[in-house]
PDB file of N, CA and C in Angstrom:
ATOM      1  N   UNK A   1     -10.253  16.366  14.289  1.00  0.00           N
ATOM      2  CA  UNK A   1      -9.421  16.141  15.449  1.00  0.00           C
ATOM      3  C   UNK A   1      -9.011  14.682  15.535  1.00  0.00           C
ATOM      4  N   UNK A   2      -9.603  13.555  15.173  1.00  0.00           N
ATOM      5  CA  UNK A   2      -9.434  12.362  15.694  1.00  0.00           C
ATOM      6  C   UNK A   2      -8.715  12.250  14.231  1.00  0.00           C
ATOM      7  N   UNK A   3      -8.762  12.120  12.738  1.00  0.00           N
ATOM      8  CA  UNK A   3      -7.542  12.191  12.228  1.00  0.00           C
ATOM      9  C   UNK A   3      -5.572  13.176  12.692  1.00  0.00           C
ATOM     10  N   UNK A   4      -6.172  13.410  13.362  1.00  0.00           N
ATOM     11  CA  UNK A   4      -4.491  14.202  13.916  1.00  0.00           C
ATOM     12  C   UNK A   4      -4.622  12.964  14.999  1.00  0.00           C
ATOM     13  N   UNK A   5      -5.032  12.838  15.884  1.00  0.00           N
ATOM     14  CA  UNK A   5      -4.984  11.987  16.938  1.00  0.00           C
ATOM     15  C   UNK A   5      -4.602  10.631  16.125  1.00  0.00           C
ATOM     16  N   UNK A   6      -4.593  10.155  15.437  1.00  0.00           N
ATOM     17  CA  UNK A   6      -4.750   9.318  14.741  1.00  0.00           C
ATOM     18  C   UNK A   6      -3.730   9.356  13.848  1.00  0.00           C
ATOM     19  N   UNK A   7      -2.842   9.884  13.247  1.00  0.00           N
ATOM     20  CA  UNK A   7      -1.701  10.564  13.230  1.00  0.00           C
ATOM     21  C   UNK A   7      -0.716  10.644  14.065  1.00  0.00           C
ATOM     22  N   UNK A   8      -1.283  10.960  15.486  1.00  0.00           N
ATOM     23  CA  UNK A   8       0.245  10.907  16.196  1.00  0.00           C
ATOM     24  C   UNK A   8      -0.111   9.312  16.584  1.00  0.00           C
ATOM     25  N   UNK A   9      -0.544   8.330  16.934  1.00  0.00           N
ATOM     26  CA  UNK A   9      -0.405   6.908  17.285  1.00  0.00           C
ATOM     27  C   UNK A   9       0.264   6.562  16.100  1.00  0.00           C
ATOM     28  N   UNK A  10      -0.310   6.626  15.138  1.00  0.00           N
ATOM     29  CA  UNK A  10       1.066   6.059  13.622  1.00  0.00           C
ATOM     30  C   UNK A  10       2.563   6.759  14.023  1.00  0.00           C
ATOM     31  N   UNK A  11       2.649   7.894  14.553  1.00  0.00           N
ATOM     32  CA  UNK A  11       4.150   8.302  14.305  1.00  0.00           C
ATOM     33  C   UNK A  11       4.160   7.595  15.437  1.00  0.00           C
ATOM     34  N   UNK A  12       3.867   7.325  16.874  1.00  0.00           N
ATOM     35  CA  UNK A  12       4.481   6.486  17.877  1.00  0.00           C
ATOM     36  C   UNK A  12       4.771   5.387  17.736  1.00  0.00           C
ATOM     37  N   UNK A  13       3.870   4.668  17.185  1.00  0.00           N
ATOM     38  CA  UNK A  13       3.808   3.249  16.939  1.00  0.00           C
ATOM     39  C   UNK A  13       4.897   2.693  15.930  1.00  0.00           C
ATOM     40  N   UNK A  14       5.350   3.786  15.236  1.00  0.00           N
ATOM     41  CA  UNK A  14       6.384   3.823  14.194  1.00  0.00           C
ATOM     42  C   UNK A  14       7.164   2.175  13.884  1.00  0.00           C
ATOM     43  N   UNK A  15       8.105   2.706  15.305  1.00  0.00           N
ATOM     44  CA  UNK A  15       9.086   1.677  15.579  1.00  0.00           C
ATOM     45  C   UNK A  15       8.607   0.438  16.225  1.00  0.00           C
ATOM     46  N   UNK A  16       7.152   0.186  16.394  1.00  0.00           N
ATOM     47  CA  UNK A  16       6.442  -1.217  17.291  1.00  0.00           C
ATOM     48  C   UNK A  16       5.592  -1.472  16.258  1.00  0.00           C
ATOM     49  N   UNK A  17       6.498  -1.743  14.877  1.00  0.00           N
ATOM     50  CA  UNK A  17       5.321  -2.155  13.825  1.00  0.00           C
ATOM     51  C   UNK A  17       5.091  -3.884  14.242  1.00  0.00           C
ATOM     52  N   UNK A  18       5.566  -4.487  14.830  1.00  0.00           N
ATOM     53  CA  UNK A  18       5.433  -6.294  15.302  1.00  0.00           C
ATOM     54  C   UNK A  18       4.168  -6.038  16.279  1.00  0.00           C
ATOM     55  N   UNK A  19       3.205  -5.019  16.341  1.00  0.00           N
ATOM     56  CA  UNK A  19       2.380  -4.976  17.598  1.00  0.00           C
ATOM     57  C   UNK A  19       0.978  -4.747  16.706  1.00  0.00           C
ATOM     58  N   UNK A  20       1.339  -3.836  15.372  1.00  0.00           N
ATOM     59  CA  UNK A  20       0.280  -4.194  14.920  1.00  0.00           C
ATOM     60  C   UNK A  20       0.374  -4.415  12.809  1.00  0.00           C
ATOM     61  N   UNK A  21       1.175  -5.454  13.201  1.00  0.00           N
ATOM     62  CA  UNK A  21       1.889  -6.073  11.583  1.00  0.00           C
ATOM     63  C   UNK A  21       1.725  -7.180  12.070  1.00  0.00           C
ATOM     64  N   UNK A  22       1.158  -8.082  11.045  1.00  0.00           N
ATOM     65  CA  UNK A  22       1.870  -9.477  11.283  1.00  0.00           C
ATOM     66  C   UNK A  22       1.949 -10.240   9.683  1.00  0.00           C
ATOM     67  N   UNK A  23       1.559 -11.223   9.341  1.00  0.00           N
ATOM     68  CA  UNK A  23       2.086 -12.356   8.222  1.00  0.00           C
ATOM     69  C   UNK A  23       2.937 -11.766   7.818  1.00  0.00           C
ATOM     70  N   UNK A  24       4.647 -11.152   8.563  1.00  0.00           N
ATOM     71  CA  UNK A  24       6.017 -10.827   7.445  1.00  0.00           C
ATOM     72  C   UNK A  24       6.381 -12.009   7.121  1.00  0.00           C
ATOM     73  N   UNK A  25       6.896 -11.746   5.951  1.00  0.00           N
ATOM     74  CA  UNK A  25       7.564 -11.972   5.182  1.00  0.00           C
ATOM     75  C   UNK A  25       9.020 -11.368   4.437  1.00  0.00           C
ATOM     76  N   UNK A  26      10.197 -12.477   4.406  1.00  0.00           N
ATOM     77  CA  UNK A  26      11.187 -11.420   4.303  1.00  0.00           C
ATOM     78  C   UNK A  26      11.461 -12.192   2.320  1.00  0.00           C
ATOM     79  N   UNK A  27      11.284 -11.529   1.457  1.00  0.00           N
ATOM     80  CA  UNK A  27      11.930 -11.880   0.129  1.00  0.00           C
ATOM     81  C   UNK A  27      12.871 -11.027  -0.358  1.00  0.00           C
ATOM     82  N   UNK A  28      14.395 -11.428  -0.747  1.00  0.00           N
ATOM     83  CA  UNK A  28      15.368 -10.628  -1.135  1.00  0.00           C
ATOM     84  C   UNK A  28      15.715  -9.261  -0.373  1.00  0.00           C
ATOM     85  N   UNK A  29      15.413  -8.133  -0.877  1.00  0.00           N
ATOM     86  CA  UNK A  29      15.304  -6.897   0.350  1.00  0.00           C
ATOM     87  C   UNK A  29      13.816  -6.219   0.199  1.00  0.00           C
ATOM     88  N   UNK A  30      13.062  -7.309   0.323  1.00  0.00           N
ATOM     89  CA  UNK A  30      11.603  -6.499   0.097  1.00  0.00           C
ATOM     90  C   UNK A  30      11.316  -7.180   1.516  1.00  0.00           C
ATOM     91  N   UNK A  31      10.490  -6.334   2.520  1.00  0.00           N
ATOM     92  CA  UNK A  31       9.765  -6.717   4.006  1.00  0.00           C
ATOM     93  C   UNK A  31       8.806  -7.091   3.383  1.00  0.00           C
ATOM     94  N   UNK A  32       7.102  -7.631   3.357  1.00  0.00           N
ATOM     95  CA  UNK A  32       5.744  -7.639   3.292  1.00  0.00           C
ATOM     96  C   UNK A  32       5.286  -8.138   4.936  1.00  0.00           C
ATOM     97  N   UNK A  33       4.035  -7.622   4.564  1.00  0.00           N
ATOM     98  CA  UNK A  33       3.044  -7.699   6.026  1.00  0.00           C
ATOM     99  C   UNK A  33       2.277  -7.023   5.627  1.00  0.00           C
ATOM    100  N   UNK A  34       1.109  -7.342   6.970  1.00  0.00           N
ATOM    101  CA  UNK A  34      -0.224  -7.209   7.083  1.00  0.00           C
ATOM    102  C   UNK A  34      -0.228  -6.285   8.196  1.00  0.00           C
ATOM    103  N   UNK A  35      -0.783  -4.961   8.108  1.00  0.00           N
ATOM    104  CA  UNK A  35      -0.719  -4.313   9.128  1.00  0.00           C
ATOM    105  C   UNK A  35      -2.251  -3.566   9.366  1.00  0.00           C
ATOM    106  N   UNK A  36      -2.782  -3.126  10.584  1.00  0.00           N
ATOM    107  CA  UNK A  36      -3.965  -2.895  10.425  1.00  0.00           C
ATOM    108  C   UNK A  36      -3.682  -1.556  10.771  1.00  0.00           C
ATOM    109  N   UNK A  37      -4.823  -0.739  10.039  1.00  0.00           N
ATOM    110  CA  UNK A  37      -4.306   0.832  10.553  1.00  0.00           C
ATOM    111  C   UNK A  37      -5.580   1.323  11.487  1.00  0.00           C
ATOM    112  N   UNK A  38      -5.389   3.126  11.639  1.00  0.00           N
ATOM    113  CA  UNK A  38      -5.983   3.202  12.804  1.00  0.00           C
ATOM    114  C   UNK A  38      -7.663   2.980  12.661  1.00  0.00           C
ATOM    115  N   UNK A  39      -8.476   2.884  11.474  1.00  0.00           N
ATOM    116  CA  UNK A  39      -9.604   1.989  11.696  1.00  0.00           C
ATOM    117  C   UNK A  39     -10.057   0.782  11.474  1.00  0.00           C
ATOM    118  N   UNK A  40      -9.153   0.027  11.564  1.00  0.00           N
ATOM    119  CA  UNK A  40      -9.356  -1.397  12.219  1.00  0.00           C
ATOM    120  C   UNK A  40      -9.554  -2.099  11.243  1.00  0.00           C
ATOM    121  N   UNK A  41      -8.659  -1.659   9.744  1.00  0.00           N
ATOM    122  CA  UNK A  41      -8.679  -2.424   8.626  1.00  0.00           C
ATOM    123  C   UNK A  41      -6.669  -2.941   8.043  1.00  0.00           C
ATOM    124  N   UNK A  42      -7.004  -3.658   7.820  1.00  0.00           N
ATOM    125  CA  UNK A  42      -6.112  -4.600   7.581  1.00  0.00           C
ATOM    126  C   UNK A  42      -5.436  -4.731   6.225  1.00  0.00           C
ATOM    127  N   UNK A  43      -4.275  -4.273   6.133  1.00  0.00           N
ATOM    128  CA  UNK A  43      -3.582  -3.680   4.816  1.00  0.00           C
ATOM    129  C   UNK A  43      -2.797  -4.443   4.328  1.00  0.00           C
ATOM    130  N   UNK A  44      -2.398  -4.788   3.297  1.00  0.00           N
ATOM    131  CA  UNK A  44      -1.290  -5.670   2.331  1.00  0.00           C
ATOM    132  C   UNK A  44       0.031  -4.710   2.386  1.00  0.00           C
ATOM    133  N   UNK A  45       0.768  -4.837   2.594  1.00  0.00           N
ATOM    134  CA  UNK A  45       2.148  -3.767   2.405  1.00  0.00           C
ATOM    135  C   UNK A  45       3.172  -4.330   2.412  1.00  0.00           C
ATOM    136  N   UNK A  46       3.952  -3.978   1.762  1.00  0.00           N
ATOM    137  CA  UNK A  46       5.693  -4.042   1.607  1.00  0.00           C
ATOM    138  C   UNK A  46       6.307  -2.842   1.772  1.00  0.00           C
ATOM    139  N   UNK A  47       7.674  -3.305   1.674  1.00  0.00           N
ATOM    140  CA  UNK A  47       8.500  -1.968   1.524  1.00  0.00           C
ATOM    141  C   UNK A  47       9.855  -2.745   1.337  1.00  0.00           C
ATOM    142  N   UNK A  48      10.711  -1.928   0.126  1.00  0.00           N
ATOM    143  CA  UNK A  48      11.723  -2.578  -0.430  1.00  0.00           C
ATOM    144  C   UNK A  48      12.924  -2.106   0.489  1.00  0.00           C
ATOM    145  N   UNK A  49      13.729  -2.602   1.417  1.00  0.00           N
ATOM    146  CA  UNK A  49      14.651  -2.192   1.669  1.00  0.00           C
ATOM    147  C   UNK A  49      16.033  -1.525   1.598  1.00  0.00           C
ATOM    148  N   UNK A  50      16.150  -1.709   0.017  1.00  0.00           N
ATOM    149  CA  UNK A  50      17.429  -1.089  -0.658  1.00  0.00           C
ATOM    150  C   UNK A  50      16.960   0.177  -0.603  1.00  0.00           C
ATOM    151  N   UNK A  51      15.426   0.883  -0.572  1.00  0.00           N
ATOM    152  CA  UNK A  51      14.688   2.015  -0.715  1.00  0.00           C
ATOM    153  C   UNK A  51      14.700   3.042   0.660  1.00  0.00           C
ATOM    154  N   UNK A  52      15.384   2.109   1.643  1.00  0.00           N
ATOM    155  CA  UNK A  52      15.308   3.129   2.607  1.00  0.00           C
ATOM    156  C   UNK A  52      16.006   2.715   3.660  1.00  0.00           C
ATOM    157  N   UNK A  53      17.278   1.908   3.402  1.00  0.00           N
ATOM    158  CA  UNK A  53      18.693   1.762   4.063  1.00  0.00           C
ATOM    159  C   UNK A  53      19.773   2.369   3.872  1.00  0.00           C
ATOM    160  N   UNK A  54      20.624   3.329   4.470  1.00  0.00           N
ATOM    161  CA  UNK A  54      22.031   3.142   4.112  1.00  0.00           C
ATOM    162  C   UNK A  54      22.993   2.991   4.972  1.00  0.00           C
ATOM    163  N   UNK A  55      24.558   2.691   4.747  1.00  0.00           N
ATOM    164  CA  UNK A  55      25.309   2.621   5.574  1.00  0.00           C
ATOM    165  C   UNK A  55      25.908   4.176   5.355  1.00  0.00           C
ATOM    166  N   UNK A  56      25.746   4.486   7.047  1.00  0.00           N
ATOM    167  CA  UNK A  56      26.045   5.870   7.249  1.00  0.00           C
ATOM    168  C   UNK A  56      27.685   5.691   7.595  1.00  0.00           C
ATOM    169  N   UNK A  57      28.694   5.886   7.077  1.00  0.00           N
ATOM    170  CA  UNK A  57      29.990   5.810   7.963  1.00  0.00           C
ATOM    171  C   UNK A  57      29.887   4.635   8.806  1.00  0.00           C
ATOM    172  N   UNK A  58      29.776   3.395   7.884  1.00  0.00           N
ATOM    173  CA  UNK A  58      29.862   2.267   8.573  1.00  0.00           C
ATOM    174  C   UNK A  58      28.509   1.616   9.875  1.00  0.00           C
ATOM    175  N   UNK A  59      27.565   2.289   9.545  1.00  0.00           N
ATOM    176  CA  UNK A  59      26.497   2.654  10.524  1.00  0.00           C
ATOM    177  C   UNK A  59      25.087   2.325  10.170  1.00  0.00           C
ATOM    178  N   UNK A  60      24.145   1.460   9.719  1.00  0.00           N
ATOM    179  CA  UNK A  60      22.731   0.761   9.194  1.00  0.00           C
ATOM    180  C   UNK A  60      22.159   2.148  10.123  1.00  0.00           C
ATOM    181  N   UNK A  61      21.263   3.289   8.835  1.00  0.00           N
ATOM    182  CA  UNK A  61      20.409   4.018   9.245  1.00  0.00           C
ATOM    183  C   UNK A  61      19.617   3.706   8.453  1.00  0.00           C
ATOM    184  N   UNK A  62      18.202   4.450   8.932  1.00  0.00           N
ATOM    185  CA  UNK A  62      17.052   5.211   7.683  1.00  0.00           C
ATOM    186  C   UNK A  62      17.579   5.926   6.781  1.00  0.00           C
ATOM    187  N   UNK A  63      17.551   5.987   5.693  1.00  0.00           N
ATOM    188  CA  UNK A  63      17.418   6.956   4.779  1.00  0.00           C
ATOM    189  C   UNK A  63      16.633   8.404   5.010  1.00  0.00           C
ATOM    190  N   UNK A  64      17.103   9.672   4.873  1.00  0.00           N
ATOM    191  CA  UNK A  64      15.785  10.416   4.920  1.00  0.00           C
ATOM    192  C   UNK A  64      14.597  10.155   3.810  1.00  0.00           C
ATOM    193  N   UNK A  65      14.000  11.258   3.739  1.00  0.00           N
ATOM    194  CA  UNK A  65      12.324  10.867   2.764  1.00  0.00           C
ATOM    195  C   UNK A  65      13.385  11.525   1.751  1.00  0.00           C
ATOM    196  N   UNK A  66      13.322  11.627   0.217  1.00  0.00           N
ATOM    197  CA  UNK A  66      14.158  12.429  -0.918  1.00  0.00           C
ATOM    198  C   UNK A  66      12.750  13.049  -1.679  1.00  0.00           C
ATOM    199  N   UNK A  67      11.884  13.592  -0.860  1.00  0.00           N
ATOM    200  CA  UNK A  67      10.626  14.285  -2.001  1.00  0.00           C
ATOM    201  C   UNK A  67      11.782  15.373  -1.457  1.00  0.00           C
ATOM    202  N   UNK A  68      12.317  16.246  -0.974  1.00  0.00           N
ATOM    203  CA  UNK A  68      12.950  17.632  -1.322  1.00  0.00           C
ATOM    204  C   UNK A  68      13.603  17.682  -1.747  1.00  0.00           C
ATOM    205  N   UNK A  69      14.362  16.542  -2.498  1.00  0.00           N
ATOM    206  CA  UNK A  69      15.521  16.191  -3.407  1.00  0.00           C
ATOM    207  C   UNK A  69      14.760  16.094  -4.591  1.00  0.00           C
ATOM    208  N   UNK A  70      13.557  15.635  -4.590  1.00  0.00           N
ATOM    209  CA  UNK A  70      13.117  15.710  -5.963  1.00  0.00           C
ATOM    210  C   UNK A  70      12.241  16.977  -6.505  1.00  0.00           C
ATOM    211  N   UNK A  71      11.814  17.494  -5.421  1.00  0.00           N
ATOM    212  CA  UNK A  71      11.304  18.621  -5.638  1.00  0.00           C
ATOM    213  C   UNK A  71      12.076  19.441  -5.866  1.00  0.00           C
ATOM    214  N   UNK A  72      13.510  19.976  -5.763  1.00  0.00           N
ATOM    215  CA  UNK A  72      14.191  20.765  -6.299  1.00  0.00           C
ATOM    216  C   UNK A  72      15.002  20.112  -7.551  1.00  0.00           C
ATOM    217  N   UNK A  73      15.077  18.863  -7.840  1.00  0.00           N
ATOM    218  CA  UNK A  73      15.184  18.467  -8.928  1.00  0.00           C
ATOM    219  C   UNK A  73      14.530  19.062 -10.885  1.00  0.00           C
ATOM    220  N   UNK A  74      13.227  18.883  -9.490  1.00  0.00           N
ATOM    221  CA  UNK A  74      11.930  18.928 -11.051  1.00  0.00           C
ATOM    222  C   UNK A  74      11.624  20.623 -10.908  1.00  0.00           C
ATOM    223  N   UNK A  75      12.156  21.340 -10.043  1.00  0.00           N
ATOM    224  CA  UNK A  75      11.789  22.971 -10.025  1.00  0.00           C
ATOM    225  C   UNK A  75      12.919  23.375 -11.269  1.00  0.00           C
ATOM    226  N   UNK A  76      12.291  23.943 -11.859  1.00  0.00           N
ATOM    227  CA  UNK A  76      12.840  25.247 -12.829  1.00  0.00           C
ATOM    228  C   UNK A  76      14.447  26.173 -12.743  1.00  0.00           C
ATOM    229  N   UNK A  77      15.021  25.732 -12.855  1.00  0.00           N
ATOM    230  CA  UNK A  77      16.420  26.786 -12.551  1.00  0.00           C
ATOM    231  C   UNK A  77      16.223  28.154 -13.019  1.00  0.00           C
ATOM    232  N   UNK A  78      16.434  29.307 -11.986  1.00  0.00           N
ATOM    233  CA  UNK A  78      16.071  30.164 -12.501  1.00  0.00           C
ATOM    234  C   UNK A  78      17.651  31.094 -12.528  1.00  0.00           C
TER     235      UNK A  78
END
């Protein structure tokens, strides 16, 4: 139970990563930071931005996730 609980504070917290991230760093289109997760340990992370920006019709979104793009990629044509 307390991993699901623990689970939904990551999906809330989503968008208030400055609350529990800090040393960013911005290099080229890579973010880095230090973020602590929900047991109170303290993580090294990046994330490349070309990896999960696009311009939608003139519009800076998220990207969706592409594992179902790749998963029907790597499936078998039948």
């Amino acid at each position: 139970m307390s991993a699901i609980f623990a689970a939904m504070i990551s999906v809330v917290a989503a968008g208030d990563f400055l609350i529990t991230c800090g040393n960013l760093e911005y290099q080229s289109s890579t973010v880095k930071a230090t973020c602590d997760d929900p047991y109170g340990n303290f993580i090294d992370t990046s994330i490349n931005l070309a990896s999960c920006l696009a311009n939608v019709n003139g519009k800076l979104e998220c990207k969706p996730q592409r594992f179902l793009h790749l998963f029907y990629k790597l499936s078998p044509v039948s």
